[in-house]
PDB file of N, CA and C in Angstrom:
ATOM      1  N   UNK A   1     -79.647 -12.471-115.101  1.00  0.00           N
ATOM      2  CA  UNK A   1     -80.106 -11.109-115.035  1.00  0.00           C
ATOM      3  C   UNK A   1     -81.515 -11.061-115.608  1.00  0.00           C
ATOM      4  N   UNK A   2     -82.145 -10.897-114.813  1.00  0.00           N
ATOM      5  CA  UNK A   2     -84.034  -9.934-115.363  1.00  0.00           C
ATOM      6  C   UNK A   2     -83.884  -9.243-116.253  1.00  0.00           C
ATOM      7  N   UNK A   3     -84.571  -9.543-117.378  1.00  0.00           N
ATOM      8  CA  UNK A   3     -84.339  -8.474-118.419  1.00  0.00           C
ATOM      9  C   UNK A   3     -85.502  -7.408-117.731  1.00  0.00           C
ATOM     10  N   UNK A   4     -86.579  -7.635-117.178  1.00  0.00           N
ATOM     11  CA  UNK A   4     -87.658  -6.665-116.824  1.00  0.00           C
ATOM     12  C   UNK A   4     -86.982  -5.834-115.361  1.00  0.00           C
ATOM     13  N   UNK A   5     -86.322  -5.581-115.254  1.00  0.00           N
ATOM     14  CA  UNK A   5     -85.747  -5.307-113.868  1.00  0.00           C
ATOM     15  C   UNK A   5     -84.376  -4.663-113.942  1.00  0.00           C
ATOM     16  N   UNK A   6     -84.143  -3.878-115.454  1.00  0.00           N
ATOM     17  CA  UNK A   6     -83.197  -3.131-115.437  1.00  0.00           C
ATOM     18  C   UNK A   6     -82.682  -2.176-114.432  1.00  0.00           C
ATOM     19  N   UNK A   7     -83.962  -1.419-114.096  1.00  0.00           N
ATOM     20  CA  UNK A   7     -84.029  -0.024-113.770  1.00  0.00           C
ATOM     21  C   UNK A   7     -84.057  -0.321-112.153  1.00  0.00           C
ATOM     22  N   UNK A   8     -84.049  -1.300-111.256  1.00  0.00           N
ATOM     23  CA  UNK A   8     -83.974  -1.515-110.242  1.00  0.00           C
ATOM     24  C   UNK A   8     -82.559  -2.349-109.940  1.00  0.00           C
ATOM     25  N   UNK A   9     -81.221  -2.216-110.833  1.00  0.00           N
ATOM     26  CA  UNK A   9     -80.185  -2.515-111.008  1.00  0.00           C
ATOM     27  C   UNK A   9     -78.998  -1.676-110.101  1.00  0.00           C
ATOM     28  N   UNK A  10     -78.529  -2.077-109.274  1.00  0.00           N
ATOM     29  CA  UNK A  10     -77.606  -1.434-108.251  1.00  0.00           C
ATOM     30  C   UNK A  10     -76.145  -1.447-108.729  1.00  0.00           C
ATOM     31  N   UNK A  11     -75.087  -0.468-108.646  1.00  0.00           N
ATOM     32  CA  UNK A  11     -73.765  -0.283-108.860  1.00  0.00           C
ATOM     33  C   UNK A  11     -73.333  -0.792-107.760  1.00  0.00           C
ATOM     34  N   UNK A  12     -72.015  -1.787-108.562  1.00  0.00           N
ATOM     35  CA  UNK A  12     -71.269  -1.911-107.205  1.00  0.00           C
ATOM     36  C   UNK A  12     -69.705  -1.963-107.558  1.00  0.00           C
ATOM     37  N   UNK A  13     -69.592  -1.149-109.456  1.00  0.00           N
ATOM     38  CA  UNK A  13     -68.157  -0.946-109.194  1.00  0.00           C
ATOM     39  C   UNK A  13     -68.577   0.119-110.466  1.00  0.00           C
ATOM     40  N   UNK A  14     -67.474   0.917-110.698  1.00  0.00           N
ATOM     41  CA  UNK A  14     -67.108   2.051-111.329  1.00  0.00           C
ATOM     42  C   UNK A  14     -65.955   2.551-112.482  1.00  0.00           C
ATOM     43  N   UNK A  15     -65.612   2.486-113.254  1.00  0.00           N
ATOM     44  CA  UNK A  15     -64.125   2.636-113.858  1.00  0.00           C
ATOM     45  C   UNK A  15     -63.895   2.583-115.100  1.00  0.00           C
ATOM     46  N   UNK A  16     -62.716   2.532-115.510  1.00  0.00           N
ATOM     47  CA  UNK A  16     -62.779   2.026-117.239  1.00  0.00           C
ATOM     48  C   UNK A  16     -63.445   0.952-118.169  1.00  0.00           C
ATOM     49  N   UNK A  17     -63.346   1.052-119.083  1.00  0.00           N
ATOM     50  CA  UNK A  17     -64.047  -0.343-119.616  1.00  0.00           C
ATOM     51  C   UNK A  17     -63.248  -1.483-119.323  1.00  0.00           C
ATOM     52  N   UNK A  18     -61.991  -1.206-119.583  1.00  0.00           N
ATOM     53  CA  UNK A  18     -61.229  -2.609-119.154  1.00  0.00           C
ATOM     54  C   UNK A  18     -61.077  -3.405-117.680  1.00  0.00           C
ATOM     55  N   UNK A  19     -61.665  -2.301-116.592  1.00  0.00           N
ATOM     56  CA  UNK A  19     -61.404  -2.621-115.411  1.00  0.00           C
ATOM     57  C   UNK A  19     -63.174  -3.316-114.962  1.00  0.00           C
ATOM     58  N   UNK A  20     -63.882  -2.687-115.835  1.00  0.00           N
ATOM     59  CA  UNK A  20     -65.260  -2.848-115.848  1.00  0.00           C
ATOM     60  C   UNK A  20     -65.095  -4.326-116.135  1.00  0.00           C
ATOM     61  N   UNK A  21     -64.779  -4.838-117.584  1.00  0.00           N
ATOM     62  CA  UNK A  21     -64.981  -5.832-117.779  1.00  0.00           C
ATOM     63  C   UNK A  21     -64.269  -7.102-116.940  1.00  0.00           C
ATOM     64  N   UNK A  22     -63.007  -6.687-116.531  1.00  0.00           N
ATOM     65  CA  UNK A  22     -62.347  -7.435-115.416  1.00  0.00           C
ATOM     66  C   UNK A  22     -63.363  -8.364-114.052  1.00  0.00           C
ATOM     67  N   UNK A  23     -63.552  -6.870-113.844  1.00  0.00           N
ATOM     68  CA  UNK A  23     -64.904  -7.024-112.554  1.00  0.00           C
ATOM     69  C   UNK A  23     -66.065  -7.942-113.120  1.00  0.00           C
ATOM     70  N   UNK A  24     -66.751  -7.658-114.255  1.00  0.00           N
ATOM     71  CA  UNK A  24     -67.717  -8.207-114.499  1.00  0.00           C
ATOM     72  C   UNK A  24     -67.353  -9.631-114.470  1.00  0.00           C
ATOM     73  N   UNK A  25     -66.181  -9.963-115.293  1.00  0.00           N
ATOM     74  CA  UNK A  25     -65.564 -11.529-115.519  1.00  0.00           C
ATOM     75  C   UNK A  25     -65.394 -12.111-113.948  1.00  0.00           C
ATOM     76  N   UNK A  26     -65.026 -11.261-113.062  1.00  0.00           N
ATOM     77  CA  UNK A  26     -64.976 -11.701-111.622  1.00  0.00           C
ATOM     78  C   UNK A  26     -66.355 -12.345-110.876  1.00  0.00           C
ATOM     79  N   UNK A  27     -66.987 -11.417-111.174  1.00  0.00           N
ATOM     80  CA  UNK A  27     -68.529 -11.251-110.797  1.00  0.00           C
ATOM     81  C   UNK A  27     -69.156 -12.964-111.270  1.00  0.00           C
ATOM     82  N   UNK A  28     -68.676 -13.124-112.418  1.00  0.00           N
ATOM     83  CA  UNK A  28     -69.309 -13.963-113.240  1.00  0.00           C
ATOM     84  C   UNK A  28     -68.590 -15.621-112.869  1.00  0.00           C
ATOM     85  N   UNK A  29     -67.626 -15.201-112.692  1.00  0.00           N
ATOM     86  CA  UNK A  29     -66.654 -16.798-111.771  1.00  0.00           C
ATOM     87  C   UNK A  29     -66.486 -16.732-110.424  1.00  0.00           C
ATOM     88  N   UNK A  30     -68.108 -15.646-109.668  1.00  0.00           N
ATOM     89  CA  UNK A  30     -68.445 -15.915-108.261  1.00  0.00           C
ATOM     90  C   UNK A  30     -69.848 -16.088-108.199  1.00  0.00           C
ATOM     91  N   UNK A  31     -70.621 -16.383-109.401  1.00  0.00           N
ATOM     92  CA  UNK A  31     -71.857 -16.716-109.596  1.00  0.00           C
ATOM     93  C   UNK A  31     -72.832 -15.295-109.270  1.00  0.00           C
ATOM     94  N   UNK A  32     -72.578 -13.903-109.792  1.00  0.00           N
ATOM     95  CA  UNK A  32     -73.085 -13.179-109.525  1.00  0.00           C
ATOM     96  C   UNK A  32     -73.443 -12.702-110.937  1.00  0.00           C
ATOM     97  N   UNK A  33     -74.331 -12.609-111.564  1.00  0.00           N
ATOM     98  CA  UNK A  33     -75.029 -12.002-113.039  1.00  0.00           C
ATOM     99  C   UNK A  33     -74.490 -10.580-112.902  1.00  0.00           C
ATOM    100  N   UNK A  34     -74.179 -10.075-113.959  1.00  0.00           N
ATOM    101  CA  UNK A  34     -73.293  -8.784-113.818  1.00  0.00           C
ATOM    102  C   UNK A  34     -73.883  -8.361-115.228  1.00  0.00           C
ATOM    103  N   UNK A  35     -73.982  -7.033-115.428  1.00  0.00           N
ATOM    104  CA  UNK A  35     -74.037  -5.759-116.711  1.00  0.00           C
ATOM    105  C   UNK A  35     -73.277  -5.116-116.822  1.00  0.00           C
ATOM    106  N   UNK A  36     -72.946  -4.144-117.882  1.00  0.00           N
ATOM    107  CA  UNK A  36     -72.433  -3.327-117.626  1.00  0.00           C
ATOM    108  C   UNK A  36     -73.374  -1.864-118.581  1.00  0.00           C
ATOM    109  N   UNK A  37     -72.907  -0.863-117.913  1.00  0.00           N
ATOM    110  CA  UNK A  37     -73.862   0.447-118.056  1.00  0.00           C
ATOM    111  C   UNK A  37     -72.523   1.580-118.785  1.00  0.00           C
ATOM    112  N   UNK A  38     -72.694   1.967-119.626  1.00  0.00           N
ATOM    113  CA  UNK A  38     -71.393   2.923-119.623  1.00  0.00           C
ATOM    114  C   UNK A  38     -72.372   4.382-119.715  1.00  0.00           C
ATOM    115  N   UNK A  39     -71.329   5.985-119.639  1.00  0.00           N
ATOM    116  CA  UNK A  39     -72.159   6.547-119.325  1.00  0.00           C
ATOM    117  C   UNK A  39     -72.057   7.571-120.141  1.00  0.00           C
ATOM    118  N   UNK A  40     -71.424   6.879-121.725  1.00  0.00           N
ATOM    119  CA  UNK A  40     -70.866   7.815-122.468  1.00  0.00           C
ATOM    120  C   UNK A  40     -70.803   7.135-123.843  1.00  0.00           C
ATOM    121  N   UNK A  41     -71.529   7.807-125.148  1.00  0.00           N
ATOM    122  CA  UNK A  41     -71.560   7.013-126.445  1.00  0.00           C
ATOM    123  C   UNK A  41     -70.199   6.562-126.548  1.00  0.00           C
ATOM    124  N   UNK A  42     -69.326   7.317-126.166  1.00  0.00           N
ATOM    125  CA  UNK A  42     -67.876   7.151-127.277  1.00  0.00           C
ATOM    126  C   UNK A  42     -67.176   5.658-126.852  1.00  0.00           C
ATOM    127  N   UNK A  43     -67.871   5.333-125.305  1.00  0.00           N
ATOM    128  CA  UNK A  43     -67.169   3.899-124.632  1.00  0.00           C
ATOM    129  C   UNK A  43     -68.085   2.931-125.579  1.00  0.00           C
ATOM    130  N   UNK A  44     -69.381   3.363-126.478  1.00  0.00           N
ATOM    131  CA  UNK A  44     -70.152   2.499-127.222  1.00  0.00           C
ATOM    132  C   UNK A  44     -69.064   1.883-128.756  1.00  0.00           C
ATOM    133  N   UNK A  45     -68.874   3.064-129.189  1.00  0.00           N
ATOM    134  CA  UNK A  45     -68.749   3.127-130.401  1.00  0.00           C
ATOM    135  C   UNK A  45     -67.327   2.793-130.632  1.00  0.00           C
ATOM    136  N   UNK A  46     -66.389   3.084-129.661  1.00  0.00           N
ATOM    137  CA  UNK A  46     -64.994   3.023-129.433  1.00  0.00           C
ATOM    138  C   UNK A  46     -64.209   3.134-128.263  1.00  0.00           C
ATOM    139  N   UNK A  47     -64.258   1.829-127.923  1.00  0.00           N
ATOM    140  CA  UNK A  47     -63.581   1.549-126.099  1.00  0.00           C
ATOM    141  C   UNK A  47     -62.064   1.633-126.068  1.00  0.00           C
ATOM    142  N   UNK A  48     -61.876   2.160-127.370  1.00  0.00           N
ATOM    143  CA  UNK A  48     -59.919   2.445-127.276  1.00  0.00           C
ATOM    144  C   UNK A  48     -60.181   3.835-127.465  1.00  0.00           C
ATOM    145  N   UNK A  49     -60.515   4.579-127.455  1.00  0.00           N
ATOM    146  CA  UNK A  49     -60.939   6.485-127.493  1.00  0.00           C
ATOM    147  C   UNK A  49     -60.275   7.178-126.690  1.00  0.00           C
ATOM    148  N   UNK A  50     -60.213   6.194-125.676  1.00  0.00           N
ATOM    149  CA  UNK A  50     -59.165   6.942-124.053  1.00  0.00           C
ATOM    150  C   UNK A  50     -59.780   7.942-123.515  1.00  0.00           C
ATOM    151  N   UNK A  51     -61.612   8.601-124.061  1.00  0.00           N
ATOM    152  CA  UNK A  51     -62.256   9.926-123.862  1.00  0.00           C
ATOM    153  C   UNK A  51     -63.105   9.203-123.029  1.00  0.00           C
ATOM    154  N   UNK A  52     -63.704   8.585-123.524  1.00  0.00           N
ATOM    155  CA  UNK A  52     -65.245   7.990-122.863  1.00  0.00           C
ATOM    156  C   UNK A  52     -65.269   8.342-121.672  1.00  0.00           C
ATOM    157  N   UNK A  53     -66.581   8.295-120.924  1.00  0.00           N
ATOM    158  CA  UNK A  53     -66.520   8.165-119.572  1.00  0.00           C
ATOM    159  C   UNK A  53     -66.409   6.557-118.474  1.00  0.00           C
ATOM    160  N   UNK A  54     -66.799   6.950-117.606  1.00  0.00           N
ATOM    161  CA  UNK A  54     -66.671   5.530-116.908  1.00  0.00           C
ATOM    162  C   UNK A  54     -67.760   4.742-116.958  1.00  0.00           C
ATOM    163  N   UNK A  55     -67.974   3.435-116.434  1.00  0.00           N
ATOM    164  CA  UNK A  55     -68.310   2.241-117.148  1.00  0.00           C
ATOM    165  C   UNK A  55     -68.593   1.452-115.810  1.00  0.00           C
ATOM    166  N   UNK A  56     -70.408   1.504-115.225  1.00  0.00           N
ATOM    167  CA  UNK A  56     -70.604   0.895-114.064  1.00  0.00           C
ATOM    168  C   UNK A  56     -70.800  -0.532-114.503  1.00  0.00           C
ATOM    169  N   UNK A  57     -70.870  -1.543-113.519  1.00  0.00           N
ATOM    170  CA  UNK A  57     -71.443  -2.921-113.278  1.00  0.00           C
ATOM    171  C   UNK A  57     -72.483  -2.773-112.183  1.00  0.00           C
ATOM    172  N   UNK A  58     -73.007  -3.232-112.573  1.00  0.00           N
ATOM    173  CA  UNK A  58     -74.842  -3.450-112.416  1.00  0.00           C
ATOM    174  C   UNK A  58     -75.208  -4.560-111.762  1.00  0.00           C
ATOM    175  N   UNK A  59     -75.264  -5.133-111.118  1.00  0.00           N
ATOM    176  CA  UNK A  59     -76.075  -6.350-110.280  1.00  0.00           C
ATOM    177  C   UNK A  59     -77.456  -5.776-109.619  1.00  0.00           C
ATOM    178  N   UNK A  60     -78.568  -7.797-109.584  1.00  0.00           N
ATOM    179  CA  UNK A  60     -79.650  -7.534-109.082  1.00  0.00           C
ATOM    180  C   UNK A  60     -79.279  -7.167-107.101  1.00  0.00           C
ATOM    181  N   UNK A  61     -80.714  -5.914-107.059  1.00  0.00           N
ATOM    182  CA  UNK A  61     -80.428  -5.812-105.663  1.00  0.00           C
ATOM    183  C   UNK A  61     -80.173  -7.137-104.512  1.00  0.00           C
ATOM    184  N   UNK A  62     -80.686  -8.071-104.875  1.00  0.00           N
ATOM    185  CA  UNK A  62     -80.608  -9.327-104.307  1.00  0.00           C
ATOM    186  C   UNK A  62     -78.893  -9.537-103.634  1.00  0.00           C
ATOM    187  N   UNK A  63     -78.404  -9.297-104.769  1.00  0.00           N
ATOM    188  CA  UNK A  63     -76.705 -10.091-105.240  1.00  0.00           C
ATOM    189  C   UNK A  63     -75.663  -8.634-104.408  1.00  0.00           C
ATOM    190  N   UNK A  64     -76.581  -7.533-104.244  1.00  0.00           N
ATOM    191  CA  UNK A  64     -75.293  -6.690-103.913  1.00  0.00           C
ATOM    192  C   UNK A  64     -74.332  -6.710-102.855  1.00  0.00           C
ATOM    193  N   UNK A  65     -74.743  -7.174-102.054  1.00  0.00           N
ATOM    194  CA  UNK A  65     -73.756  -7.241-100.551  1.00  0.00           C
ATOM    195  C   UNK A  65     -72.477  -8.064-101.054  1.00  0.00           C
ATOM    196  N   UNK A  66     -73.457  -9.092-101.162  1.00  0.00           N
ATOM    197  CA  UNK A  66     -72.062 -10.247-102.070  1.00  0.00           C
ATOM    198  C   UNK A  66     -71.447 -10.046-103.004  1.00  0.00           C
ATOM    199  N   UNK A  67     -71.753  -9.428-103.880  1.00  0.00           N
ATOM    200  CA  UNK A  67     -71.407  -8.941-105.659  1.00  0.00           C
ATOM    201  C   UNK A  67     -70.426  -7.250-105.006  1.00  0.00           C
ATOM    202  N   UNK A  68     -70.416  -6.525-103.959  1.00  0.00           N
ATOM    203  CA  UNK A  68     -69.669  -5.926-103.440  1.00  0.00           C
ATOM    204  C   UNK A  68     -68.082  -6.489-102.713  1.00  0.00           C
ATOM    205  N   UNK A  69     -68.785  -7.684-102.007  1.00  0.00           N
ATOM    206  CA  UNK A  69     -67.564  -8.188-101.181  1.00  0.00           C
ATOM    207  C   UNK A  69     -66.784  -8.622-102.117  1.00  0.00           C
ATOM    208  N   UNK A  70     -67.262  -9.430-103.179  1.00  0.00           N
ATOM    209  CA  UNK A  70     -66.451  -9.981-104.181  1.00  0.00           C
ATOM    210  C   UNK A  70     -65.249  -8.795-104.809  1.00  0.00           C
ATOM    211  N   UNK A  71     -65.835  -7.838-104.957  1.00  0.00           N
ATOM    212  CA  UNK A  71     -65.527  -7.092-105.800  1.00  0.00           C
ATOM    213  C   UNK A  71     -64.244  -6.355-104.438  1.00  0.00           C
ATOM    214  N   UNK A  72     -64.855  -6.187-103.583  1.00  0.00           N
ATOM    215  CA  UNK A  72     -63.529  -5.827-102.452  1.00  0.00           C
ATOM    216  C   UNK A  72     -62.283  -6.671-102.453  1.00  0.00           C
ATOM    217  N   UNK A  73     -62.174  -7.657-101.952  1.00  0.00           N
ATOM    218  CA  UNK A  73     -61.508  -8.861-102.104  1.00  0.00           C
ATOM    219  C   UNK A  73     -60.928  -8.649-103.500  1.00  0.00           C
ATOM    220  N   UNK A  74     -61.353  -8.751-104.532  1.00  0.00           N
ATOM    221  CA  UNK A  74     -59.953  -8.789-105.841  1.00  0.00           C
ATOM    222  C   UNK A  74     -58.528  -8.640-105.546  1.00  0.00           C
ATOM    223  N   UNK A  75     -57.756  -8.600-106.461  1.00  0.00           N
ATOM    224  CA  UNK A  75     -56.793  -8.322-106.276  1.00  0.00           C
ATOM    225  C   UNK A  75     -56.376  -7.163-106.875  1.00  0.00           C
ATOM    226  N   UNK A  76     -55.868  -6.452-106.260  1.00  0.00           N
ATOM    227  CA  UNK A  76     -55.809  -4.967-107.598  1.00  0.00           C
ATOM    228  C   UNK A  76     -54.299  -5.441-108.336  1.00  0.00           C
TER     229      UNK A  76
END
């Protein structure tokens, strides 16, 4: 991941932190650099709160088509 190239960072999944981090771990054992963005202090300060809001993954625009399919394909 570009550290200079935050802000040109594309979503390509959405959800809790735990499902966030799932994805990201997916992302990451399909060779795709993954972030995560949350969109709410309380998922900062305390990811057991059950309040927070939801919790994107971030890939470079490069990676999204693929860093999408991946993310289709899972298994729910």
């Amino acid at each position: 991941m570009r550290a200079n190239d935050y802000d040109s960072l594309v979503e390509v999944f959405r959800g809790d932190l735990w499902e966030a981090e799932l994805v990201k771990g997916l992302l990451a054992s399909a060779g795709v650099d993954a972030m995560l963005k949350d969109e709410s202090l309380s998922v900062v300060t305390s990811p057991y709160a059950g309040m927070g809001g939801s919790v994107r993954v971030m890939v470079n625009p490069e990676e999204e088509v693929y860093a999408k399919k991946v993310v289709a394909e899972r298994k729910p």
